[in-house]
PDB file of N, CA and C in Angstrom:
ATOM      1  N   UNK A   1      60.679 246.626  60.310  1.00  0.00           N
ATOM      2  CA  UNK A   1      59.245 246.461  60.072  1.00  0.00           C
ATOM      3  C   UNK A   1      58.871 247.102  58.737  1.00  0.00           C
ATOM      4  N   UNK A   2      58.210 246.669  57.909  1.00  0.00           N
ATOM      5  CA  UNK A   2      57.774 246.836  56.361  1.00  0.00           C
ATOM      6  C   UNK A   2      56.630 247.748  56.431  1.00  0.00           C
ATOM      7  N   UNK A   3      56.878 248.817  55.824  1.00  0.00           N
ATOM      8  CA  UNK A   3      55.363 249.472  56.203  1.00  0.00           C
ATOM      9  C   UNK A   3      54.968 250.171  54.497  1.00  0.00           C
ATOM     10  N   UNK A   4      53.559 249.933  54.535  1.00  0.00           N
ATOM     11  CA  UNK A   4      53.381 250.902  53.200  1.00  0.00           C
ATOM     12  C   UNK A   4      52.088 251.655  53.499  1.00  0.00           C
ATOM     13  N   UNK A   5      52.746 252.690  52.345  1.00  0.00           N
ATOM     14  CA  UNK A   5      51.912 254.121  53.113  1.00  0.00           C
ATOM     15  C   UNK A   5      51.048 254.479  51.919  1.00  0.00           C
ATOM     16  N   UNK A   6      50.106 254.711  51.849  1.00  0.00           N
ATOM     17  CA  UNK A   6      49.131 255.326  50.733  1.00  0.00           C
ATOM     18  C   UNK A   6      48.388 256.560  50.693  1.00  0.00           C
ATOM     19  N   UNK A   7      48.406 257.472  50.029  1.00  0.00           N
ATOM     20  CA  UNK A   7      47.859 258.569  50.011  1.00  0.00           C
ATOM     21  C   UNK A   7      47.233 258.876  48.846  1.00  0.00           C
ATOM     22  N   UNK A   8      46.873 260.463  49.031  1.00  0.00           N
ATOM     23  CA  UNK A   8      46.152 260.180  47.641  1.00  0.00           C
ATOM     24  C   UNK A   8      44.566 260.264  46.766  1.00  0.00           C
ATOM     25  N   UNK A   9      43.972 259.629  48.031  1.00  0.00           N
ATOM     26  CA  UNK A   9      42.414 259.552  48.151  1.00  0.00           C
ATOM     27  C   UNK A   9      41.574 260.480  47.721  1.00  0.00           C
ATOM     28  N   UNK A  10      40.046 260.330  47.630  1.00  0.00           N
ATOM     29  CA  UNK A  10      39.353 261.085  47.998  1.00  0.00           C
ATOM     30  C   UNK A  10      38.288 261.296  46.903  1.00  0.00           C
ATOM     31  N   UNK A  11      37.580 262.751  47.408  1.00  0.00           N
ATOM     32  CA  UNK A  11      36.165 262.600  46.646  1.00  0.00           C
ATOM     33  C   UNK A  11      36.390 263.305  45.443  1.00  0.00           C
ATOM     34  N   UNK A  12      35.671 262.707  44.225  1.00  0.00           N
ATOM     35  CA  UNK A  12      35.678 263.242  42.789  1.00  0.00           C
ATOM     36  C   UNK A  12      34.568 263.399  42.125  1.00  0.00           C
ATOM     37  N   UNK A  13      34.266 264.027  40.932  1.00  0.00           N
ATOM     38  CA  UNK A  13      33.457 263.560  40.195  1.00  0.00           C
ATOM     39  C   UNK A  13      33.657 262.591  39.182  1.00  0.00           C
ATOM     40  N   UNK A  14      32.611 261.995  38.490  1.00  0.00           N
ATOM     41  CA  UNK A  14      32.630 261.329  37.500  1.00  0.00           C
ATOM     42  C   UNK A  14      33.601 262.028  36.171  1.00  0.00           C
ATOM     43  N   UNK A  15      34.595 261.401  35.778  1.00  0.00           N
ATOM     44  CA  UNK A  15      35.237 261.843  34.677  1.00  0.00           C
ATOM     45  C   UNK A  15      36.384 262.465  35.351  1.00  0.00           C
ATOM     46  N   UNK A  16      36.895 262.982  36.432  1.00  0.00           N
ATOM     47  CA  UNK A  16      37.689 263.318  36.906  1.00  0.00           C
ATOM     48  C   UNK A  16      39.010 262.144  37.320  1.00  0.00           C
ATOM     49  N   UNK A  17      40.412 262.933  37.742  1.00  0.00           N
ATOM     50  CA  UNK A  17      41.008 262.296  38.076  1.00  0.00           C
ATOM     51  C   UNK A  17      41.732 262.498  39.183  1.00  0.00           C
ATOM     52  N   UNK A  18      42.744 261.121  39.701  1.00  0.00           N
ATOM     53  CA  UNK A  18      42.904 261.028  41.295  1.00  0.00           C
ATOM     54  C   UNK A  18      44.474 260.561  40.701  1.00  0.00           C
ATOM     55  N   UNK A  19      45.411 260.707  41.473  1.00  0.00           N
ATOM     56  CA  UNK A  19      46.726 259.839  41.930  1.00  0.00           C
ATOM     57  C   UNK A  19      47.167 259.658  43.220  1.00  0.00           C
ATOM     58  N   UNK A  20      47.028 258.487  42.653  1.00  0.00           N
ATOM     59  CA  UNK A  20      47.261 257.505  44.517  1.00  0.00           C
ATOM     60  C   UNK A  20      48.716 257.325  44.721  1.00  0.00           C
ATOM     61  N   UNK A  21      49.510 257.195  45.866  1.00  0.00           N
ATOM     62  CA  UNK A  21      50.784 256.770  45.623  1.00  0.00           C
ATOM     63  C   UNK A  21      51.116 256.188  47.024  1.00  0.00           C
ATOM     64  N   UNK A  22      52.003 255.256  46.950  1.00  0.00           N
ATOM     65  CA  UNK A  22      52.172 254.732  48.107  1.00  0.00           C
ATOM     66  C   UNK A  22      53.768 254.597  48.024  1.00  0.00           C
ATOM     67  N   UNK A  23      54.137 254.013  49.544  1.00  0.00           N
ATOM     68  CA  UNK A  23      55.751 254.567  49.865  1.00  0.00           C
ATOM     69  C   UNK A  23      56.221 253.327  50.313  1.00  0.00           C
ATOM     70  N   UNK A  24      56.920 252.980  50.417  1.00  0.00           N
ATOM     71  CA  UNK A  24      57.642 251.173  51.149  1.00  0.00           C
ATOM     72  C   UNK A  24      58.620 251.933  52.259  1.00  0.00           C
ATOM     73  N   UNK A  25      58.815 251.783  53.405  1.00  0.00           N
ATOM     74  CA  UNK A  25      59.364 251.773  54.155  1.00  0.00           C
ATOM     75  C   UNK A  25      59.960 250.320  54.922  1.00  0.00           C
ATOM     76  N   UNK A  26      61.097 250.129  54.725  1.00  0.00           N
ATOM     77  CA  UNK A  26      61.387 249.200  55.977  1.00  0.00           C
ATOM     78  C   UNK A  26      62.328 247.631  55.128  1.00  0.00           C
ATOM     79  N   UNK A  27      61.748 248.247  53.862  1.00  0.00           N
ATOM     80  CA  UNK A  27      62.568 247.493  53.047  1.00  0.00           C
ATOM     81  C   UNK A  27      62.461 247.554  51.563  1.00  0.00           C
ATOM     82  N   UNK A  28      63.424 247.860  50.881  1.00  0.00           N
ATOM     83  CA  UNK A  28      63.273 247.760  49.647  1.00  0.00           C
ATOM     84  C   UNK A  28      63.088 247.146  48.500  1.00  0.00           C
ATOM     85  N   UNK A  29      62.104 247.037  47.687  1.00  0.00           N
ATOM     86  CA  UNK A  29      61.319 246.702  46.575  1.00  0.00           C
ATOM     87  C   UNK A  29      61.590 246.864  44.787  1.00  0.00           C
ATOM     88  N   UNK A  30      62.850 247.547  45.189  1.00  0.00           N
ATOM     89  CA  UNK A  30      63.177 247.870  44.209  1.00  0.00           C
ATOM     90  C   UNK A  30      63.457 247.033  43.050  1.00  0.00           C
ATOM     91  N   UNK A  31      63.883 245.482  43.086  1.00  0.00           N
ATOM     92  CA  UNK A  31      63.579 244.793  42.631  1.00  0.00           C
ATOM     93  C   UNK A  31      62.740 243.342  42.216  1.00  0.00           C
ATOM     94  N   UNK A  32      61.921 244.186  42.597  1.00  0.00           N
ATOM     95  CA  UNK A  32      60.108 243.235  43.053  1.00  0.00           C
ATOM     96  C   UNK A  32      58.951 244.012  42.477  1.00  0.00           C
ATOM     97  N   UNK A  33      58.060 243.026  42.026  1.00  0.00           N
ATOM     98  CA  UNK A  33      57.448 243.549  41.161  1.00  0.00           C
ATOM     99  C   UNK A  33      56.291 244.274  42.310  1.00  0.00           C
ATOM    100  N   UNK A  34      54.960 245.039  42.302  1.00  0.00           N
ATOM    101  CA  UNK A  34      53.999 245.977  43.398  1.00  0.00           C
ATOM    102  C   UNK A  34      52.797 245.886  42.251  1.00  0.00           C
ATOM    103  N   UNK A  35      52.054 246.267  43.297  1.00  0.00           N
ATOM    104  CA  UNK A  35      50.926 246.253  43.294  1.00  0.00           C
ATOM    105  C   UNK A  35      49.153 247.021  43.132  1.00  0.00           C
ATOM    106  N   UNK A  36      48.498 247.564  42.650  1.00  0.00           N
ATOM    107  CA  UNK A  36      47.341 248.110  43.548  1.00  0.00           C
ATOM    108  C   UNK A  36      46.566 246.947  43.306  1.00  0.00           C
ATOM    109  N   UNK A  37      45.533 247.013  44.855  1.00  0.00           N
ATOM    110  CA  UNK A  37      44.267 246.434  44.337  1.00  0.00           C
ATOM    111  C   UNK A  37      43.473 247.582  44.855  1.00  0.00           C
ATOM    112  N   UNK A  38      41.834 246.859  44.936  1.00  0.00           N
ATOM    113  CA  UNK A  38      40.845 247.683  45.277  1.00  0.00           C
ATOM    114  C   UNK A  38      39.963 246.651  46.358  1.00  0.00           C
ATOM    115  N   UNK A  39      39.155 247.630  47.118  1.00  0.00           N
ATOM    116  CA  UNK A  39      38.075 246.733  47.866  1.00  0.00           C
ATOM    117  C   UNK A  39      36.616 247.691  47.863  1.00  0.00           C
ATOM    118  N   UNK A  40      35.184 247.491  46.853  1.00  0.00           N
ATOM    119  CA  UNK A  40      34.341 247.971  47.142  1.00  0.00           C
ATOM    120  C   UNK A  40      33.435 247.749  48.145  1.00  0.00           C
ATOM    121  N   UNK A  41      32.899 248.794  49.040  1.00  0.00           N
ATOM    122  CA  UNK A  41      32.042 248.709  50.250  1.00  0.00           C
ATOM    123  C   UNK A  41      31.498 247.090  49.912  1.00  0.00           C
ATOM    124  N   UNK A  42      31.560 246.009  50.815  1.00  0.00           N
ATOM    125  CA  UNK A  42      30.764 244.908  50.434  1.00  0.00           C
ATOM    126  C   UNK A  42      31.226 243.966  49.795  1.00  0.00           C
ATOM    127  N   UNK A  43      32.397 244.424  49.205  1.00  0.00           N
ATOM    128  CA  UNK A  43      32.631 243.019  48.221  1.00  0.00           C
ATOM    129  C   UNK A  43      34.555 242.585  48.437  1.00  0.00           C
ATOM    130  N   UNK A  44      34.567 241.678  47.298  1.00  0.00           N
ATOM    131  CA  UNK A  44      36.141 241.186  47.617  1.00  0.00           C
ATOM    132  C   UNK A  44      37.146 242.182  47.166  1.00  0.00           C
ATOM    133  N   UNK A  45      38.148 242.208  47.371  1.00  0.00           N
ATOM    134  CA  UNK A  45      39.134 242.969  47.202  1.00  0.00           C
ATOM    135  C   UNK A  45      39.840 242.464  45.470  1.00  0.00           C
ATOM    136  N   UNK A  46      39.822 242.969  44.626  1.00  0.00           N
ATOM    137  CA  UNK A  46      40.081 242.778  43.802  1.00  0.00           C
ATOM    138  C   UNK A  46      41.360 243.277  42.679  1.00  0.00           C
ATOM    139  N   UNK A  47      41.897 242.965  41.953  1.00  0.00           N
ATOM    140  CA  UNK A  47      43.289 243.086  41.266  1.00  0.00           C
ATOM    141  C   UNK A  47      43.200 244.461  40.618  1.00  0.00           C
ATOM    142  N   UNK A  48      43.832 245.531  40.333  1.00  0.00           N
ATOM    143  CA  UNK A  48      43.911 246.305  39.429  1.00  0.00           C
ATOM    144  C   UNK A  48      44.887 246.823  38.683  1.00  0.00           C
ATOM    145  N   UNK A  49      46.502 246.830  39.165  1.00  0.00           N
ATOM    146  CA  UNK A  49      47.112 246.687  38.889  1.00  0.00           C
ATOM    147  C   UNK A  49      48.658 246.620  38.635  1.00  0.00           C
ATOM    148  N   UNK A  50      49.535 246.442  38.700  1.00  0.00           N
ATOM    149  CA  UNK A  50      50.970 245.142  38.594  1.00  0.00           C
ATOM    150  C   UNK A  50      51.570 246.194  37.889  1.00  0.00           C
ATOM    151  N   UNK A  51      53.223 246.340  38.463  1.00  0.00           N
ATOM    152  CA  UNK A  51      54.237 246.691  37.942  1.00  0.00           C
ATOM    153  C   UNK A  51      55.441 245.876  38.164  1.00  0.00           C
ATOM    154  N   UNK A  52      56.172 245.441  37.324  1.00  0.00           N
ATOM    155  CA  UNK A  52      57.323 244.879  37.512  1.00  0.00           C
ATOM    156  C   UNK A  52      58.927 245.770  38.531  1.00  0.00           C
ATOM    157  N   UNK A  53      59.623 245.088  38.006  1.00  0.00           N
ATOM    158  CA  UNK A  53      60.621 246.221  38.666  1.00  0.00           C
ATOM    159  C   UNK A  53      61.324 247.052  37.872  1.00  0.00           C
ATOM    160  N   UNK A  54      60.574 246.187  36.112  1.00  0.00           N
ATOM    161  CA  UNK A  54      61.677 246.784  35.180  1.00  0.00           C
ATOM    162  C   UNK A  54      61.121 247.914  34.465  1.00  0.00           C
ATOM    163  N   UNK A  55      59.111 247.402  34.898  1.00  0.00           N
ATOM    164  CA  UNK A  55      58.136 248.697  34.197  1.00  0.00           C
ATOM    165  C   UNK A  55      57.278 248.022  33.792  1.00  0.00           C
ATOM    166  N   UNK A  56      57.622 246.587  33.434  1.00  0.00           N
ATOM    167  CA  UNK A  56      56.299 246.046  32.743  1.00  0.00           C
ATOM    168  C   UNK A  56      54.662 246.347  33.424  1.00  0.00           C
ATOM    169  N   UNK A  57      53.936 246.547  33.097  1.00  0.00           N
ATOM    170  CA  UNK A  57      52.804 246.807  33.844  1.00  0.00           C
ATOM    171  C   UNK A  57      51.746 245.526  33.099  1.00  0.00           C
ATOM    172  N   UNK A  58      50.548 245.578  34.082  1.00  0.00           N
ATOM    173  CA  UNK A  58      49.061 244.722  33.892  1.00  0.00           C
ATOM    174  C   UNK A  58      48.334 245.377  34.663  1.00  0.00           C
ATOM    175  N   UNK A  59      47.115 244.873  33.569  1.00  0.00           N
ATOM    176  CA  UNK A  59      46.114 245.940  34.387  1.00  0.00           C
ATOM    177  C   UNK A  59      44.697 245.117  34.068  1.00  0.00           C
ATOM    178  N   UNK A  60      43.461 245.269  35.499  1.00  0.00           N
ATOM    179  CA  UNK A  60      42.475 244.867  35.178  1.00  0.00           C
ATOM    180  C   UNK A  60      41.501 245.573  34.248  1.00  0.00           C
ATOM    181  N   UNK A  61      40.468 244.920  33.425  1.00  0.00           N
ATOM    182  CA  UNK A  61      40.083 245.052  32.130  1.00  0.00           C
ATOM    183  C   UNK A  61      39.279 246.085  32.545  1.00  0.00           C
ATOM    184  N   UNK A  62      38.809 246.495  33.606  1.00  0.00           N
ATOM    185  CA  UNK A  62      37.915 247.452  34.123  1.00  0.00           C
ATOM    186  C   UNK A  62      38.286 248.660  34.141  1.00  0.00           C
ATOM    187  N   UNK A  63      40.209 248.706  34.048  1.00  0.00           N
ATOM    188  CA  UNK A  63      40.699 250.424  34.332  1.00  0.00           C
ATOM    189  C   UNK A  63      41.454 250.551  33.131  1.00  0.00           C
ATOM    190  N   UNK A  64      41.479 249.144  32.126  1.00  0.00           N
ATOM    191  CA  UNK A  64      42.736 249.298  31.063  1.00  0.00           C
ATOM    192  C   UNK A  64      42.504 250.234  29.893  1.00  0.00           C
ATOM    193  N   UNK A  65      43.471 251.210  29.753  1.00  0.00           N
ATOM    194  CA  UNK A  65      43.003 252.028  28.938  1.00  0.00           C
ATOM    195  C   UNK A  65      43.000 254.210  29.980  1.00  0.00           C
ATOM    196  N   UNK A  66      42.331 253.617  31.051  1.00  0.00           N
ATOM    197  CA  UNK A  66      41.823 255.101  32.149  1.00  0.00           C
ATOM    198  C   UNK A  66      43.016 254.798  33.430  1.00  0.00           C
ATOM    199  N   UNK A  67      43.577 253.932  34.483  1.00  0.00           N
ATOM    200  CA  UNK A  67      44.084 253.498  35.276  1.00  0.00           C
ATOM    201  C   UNK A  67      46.100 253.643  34.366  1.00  0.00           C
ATOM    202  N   UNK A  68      46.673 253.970  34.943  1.00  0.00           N
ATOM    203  CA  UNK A  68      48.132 253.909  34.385  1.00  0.00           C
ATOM    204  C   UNK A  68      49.193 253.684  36.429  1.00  0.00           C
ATOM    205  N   UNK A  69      49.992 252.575  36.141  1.00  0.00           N
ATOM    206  CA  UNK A  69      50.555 252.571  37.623  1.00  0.00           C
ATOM    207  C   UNK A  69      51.757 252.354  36.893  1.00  0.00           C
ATOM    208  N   UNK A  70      52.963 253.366  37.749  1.00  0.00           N
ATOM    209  CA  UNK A  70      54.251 253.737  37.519  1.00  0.00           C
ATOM    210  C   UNK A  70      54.542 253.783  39.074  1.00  0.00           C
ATOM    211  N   UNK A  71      55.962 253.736  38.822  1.00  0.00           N
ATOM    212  CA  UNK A  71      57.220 253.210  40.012  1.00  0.00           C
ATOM    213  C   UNK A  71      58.132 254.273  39.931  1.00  0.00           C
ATOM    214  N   UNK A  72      58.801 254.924  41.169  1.00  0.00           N
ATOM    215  CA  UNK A  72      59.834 255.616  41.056  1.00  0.00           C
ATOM    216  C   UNK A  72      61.000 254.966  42.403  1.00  0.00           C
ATOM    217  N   UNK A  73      62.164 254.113  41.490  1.00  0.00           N
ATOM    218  CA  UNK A  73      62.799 253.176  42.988  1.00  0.00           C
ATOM    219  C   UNK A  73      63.805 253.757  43.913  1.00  0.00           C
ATOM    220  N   UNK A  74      64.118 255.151  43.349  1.00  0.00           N
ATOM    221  CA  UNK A  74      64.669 255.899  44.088  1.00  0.00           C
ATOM    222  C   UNK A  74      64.142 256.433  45.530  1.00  0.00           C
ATOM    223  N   UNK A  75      62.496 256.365  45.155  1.00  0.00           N
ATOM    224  CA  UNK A  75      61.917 256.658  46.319  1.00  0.00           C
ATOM    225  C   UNK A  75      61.315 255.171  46.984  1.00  0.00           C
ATOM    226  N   UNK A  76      61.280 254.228  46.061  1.00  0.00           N
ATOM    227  CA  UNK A  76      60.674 253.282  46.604  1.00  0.00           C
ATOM    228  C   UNK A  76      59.535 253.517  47.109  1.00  0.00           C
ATOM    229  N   UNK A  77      58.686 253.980  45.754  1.00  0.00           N
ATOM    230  CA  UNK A  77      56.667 253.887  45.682  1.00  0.00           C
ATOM    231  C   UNK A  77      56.561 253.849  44.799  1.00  0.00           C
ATOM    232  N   UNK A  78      55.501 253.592  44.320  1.00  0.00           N
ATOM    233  CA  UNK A  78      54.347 253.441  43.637  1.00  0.00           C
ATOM    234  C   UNK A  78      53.054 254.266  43.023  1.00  0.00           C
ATOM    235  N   UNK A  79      52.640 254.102  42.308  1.00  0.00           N
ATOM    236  CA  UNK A  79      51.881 255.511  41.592  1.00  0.00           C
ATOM    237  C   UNK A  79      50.701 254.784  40.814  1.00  0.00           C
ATOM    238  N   UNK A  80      49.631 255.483  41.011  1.00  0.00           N
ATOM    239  CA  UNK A  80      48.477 254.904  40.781  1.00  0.00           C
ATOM    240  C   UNK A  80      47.689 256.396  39.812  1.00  0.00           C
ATOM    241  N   UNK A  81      47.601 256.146  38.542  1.00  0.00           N
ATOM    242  CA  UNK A  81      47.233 257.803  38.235  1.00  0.00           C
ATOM    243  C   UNK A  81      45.840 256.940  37.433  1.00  0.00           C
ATOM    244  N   UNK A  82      44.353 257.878  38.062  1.00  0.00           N
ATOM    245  CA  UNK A  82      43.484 257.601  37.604  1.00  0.00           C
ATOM    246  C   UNK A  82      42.554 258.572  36.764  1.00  0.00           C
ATOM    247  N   UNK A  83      42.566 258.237  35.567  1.00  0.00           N
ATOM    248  CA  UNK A  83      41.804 259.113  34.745  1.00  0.00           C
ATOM    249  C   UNK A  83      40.252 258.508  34.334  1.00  0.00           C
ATOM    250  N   UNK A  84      39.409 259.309  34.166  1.00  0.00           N
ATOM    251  CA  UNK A  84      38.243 259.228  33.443  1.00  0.00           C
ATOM    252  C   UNK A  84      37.341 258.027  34.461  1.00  0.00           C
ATOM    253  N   UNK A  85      37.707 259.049  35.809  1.00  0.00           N
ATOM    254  CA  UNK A  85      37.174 258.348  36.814  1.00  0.00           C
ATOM    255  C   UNK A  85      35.338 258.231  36.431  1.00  0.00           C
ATOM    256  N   UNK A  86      35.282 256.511  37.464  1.00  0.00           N
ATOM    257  CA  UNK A  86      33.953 256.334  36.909  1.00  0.00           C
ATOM    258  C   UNK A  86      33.269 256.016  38.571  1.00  0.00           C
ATOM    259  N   UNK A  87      31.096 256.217  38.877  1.00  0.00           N
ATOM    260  CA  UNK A  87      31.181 255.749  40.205  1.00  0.00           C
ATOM    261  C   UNK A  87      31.448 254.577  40.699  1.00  0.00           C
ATOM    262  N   UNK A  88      31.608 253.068  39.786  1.00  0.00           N
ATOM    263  CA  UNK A  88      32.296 251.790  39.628  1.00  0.00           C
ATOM    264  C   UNK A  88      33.364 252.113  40.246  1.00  0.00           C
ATOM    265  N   UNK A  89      34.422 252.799  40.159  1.00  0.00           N
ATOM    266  CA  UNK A  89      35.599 252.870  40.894  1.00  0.00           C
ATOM    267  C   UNK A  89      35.946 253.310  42.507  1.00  0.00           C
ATOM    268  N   UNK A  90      34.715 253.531  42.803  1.00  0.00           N
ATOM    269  CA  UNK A  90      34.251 253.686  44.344  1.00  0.00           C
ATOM    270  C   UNK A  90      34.652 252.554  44.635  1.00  0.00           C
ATOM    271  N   UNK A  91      35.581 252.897  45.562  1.00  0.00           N
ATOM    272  CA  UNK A  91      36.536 251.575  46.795  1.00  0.00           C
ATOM    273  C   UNK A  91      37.774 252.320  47.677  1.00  0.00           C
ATOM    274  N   UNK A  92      37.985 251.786  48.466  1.00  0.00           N
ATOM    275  CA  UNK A  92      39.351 251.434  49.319  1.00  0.00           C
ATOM    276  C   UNK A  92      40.496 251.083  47.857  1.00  0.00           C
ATOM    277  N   UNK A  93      41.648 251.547  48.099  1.00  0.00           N
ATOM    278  CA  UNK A  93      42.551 251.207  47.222  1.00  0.00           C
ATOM    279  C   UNK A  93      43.905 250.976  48.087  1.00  0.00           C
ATOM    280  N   UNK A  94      44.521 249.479  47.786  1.00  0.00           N
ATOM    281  CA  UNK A  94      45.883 249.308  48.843  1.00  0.00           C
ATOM    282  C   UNK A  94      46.624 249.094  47.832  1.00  0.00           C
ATOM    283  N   UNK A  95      47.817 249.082  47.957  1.00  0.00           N
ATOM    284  CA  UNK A  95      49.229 248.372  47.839  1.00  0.00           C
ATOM    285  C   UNK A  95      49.508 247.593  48.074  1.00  0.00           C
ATOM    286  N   UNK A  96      50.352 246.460  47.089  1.00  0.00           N
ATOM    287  CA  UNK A  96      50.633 245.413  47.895  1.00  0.00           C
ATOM    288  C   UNK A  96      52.537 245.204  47.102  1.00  0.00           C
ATOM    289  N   UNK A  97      52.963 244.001  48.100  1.00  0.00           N
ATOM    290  CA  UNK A  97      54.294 244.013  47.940  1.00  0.00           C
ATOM    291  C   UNK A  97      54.676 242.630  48.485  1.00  0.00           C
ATOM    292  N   UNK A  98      56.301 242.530  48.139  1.00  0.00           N
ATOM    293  CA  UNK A  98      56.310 241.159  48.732  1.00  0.00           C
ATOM    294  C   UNK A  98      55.971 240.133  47.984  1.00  0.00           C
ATOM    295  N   UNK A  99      56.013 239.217  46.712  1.00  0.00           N
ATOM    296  CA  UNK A  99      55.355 238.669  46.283  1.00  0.00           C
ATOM    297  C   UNK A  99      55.643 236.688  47.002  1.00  0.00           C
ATOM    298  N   UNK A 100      54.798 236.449  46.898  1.00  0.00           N
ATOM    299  CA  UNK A 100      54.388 234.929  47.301  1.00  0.00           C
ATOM    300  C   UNK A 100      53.957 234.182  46.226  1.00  0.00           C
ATOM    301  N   UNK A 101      53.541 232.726  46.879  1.00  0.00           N
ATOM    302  CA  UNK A 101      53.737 231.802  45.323  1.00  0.00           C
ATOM    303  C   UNK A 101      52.174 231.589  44.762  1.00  0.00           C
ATOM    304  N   UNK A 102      51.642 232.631  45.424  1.00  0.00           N
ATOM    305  CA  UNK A 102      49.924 232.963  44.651  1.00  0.00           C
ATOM    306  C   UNK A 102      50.271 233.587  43.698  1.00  0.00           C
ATOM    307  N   UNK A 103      48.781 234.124  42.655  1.00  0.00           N
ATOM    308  CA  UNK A 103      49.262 234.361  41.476  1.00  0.00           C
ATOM    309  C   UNK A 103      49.062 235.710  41.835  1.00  0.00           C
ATOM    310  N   UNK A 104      49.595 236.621  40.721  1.00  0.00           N
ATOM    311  CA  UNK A 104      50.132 238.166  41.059  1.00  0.00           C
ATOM    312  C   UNK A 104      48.789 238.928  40.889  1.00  0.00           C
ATOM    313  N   UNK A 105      47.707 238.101  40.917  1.00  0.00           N
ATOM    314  CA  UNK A 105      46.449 238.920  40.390  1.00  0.00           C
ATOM    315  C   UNK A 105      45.425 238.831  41.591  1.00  0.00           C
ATOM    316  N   UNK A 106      45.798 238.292  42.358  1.00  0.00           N
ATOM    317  CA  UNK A 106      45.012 237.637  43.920  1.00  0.00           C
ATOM    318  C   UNK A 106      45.695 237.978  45.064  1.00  0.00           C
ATOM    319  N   UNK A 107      44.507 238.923  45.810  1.00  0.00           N
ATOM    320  CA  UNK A 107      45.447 239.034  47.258  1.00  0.00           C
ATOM    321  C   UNK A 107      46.567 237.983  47.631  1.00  0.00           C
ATOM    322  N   UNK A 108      46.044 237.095  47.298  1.00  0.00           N
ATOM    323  CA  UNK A 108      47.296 235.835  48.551  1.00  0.00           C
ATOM    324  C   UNK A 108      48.366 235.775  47.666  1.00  0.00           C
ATOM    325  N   UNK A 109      48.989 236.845  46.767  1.00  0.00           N
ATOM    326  CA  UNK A 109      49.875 237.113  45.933  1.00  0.00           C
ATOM    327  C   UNK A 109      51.180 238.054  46.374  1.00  0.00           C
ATOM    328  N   UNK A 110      50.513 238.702  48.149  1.00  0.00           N
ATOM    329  CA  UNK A 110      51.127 239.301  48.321  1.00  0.00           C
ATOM    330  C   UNK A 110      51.077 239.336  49.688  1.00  0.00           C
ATOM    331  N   UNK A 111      52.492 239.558  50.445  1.00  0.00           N
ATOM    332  CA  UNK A 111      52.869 239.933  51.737  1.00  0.00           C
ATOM    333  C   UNK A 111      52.597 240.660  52.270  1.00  0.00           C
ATOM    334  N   UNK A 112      52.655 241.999  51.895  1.00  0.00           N
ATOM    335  CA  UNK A 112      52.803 243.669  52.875  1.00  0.00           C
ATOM    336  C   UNK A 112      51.582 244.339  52.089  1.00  0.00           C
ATOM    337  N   UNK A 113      50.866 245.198  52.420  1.00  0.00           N
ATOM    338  CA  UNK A 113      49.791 245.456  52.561  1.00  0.00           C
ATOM    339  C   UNK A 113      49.497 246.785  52.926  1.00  0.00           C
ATOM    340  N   UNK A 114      49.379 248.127  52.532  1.00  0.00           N
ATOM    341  CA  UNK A 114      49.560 249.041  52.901  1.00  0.00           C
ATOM    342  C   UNK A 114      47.703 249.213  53.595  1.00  0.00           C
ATOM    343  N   UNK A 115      47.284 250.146  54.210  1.00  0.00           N
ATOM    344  CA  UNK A 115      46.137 250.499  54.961  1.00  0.00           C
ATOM    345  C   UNK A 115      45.051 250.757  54.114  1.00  0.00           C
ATOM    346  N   UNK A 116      45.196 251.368  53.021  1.00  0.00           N
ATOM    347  CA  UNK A 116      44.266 251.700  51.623  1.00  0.00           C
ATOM    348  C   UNK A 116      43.760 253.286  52.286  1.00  0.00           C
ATOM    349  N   UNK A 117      43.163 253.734  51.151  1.00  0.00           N
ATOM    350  CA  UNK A 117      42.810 254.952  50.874  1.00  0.00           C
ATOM    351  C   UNK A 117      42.212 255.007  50.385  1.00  0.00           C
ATOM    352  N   UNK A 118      40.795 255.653  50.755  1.00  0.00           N
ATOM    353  CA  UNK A 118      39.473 255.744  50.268  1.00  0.00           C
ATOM    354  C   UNK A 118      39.406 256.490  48.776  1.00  0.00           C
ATOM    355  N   UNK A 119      38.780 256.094  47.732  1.00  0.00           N
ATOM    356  CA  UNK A 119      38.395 257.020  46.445  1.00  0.00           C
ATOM    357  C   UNK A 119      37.307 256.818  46.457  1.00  0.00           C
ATOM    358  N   UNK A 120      36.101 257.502  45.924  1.00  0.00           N
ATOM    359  CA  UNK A 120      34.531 258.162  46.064  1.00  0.00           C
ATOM    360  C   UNK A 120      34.839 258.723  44.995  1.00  0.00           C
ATOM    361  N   UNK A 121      33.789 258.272  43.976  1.00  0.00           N
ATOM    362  CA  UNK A 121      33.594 258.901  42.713  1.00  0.00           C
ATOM    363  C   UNK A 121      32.373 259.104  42.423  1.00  0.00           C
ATOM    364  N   UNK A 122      31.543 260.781  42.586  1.00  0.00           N
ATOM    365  CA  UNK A 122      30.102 260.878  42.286  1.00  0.00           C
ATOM    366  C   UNK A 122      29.674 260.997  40.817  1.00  0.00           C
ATOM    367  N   UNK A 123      28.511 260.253  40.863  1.00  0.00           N
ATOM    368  CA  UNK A 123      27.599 260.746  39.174  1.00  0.00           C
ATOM    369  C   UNK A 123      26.859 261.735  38.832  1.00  0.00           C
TER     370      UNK A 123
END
């Protein structure tokens, strides 16, 4: 059974920073590209950002620049390091894995699905 684990969360201020990281259990990813997205209270779950297996990264235009996601495959996770946190970045944040023949920027891009982890960023 495929499980991904996220940690990480939680409350900040504005300008502050968070690292999220999540874990693959159950099968390895090591050569597959991962994932974060986000989901704000209310709205769709949206892309933020893509690592390959080799490092290449993408990132949505909203974190590019403050948002950096790195891989370590020895452990098989994922790393989400957020700087120059803003209250816009208030959401649920998951993992995703597994890729499918959606595009890598859209939930239906991905299989496994970790639980997400709340970030709260005050002004």
């Amino acid at each position: 059974q495929v499980q991904l684990v996220e940690s990480g969360g939680g409350l900040v201020q504005a300008g502050g920073s968070l690292r999220l990281s999540c874990t693959a259990t159950g099968r390895v990813f090591t050569f597959e590209p991962m994932a974060w997205f986000r989901q704000p209270s209310g709205k769709e779950r949206e892309f933020v950002a893509t690592i390959t297996c080799s490092g290449t990264t993408n990132y949505a235009d909203s974190v590019k620049g403050r948002f950096t996601i790195s891989r370590d495959n020895a452990k098989n996770t994922v790393y989400l390091q957020m700087s120059n946190l803003k209250p816009e970045d208030t959401a649920e944040y998951s993992c995703a894995a597994g890729r499918t023949r959606g595009s890598q920027y859209a939930p239906n891009g991905y299989v496994y699905w970790g639980q997400g982890t709340q970030v709260a960023v005050s002004s």
